[in-house]
C-alpha atoms as a PDB file:
ATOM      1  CA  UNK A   1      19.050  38.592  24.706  1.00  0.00           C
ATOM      2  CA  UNK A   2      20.069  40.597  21.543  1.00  0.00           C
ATOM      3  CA  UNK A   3      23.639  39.255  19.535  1.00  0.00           C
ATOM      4  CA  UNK A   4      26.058  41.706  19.337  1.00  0.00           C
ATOM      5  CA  UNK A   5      28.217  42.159  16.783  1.00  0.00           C
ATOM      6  CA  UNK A   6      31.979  43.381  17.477  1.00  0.00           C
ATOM      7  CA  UNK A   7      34.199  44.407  14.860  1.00  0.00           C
ATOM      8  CA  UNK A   8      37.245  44.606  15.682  1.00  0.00           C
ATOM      9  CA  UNK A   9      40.347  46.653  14.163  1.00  0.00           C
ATOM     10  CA  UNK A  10      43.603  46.151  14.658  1.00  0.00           C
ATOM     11  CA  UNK A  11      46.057  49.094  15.731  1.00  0.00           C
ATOM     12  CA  UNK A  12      48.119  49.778  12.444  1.00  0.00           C
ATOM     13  CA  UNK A  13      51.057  51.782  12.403  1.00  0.00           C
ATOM     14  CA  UNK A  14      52.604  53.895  10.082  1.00  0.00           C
ATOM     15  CA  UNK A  15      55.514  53.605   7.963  1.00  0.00           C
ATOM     16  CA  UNK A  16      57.423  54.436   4.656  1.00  0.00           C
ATOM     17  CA  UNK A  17      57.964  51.728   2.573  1.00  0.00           C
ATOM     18  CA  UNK A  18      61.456  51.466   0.372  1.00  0.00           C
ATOM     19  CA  UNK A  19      60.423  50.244  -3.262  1.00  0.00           C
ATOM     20  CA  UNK A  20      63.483  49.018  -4.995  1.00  0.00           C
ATOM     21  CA  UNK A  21      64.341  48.077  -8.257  1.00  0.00           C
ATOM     22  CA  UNK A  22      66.993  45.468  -9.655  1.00  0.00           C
ATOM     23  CA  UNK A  23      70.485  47.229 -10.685  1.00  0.00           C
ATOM     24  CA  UNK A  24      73.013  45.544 -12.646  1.00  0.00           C
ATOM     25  CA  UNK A  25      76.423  45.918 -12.269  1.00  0.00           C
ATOM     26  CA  UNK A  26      78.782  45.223 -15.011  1.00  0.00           C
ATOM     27  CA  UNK A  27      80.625  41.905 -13.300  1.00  0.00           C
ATOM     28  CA  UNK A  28      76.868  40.577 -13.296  1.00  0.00           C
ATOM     29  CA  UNK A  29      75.901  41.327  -9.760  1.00  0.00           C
ATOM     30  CA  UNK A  30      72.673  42.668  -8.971  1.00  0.00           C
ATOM     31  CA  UNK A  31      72.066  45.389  -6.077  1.00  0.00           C
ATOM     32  CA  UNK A  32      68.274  46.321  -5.048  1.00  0.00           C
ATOM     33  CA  UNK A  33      68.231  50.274  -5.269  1.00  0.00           C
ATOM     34  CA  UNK A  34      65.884  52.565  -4.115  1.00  0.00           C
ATOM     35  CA  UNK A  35      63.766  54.264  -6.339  1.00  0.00           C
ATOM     36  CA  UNK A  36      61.146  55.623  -3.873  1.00  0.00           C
ATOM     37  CA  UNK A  37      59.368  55.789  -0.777  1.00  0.00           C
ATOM     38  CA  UNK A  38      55.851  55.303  -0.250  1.00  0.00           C
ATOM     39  CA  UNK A  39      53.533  56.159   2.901  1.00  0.00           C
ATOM     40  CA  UNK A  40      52.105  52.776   3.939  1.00  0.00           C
ATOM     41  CA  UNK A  41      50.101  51.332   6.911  1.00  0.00           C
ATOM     42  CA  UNK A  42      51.394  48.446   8.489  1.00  0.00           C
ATOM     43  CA  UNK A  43      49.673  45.701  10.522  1.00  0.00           C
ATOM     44  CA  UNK A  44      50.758  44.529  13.756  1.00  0.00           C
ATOM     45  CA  UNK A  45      51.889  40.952  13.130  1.00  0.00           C
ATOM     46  CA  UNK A  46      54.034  39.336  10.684  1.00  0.00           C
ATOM     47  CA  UNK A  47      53.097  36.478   8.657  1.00  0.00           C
ATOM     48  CA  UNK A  48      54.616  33.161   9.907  1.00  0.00           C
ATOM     49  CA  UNK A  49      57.176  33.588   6.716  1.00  0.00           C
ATOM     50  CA  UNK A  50      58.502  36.627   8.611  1.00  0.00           C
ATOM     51  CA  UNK A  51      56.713  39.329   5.950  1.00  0.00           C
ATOM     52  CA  UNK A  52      54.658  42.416   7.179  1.00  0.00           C
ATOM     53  CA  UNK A  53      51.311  43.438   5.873  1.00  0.00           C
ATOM     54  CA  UNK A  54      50.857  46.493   4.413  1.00  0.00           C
ATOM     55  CA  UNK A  55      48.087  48.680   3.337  1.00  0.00           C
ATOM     56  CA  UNK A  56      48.842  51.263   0.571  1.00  0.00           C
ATOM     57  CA  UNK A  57      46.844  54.228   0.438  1.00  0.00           C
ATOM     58  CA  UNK A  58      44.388  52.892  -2.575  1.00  0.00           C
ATOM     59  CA  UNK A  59      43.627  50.045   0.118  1.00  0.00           C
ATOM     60  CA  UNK A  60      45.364  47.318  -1.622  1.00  0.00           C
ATOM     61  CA  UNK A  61      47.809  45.215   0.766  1.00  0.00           C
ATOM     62  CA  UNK A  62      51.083  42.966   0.326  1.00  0.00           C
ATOM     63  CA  UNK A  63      53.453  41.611   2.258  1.00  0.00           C
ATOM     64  CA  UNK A  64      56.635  43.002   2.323  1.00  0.00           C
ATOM     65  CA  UNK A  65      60.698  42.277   4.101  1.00  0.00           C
ATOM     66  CA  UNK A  66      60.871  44.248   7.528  1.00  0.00           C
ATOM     67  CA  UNK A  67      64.061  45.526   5.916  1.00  0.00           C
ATOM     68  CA  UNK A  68      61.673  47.981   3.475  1.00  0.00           C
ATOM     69  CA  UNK A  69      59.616  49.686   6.170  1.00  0.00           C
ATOM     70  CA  UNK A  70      61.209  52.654   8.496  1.00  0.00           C
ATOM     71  CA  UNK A  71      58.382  52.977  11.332  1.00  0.00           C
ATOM     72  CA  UNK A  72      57.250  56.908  11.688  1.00  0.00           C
ATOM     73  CA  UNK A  73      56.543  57.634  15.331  1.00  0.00           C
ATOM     74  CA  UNK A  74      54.476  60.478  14.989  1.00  0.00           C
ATOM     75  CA  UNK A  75      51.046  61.527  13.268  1.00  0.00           C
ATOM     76  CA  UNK A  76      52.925  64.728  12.733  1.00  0.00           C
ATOM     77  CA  UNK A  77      55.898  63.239  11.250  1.00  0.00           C
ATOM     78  CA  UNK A  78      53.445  60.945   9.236  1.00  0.00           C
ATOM     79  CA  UNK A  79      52.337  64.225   7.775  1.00  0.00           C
ATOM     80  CA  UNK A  80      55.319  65.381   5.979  1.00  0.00           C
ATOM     81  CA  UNK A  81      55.278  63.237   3.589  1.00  0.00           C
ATOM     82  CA  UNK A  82      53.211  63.878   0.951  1.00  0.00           C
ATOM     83  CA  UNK A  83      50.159  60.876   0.002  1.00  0.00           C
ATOM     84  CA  UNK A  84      49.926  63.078  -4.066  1.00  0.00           C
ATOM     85  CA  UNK A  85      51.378  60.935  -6.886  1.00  0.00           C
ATOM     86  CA  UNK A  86      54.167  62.949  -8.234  1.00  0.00           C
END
């Protein structure tokens, strides 16, 4: 009997992912503001910290809050935004 190998792939889905930057008020607080959005793939299970995995188009990956990914529902949606560095 001949071993088979399966490889198996999880579903990813996509998403935009918020990158934020530290901004400094003058009384000393510090708000996270947006600076951009990037086009990310995310996979399907958190870690056990609570943190998504995400795959950036180079295919490097980090985790990241579920607060900085907005879920696109649709490959055509997914298409209007643009994968070009600006």
């Amino acid at each position: 009997m001949a071993n088979l190998e399966f490889k198996i792939k999880p579903e990813r889905r996509q998403a935009m992912l918020s990158i934020r930057e530290p901004h400094y008020k003058g009384n000393g607080i510090v708000e996270r503001e947006e600076v951009a959005r990037v086009p990310v793939f995310v996979w399907p299970m958190p870690t056990s910290g609570g943190l998504f995995v995400v795959e950036h188009q180079d295919g490097t990956a980090q985790r990241v809050q579920p607060d900085s990914l907005t879920f696109l529902g649709s490959k055509e949606l997914f298409g209007q935004y643009s994968w070009e560095e600006e």
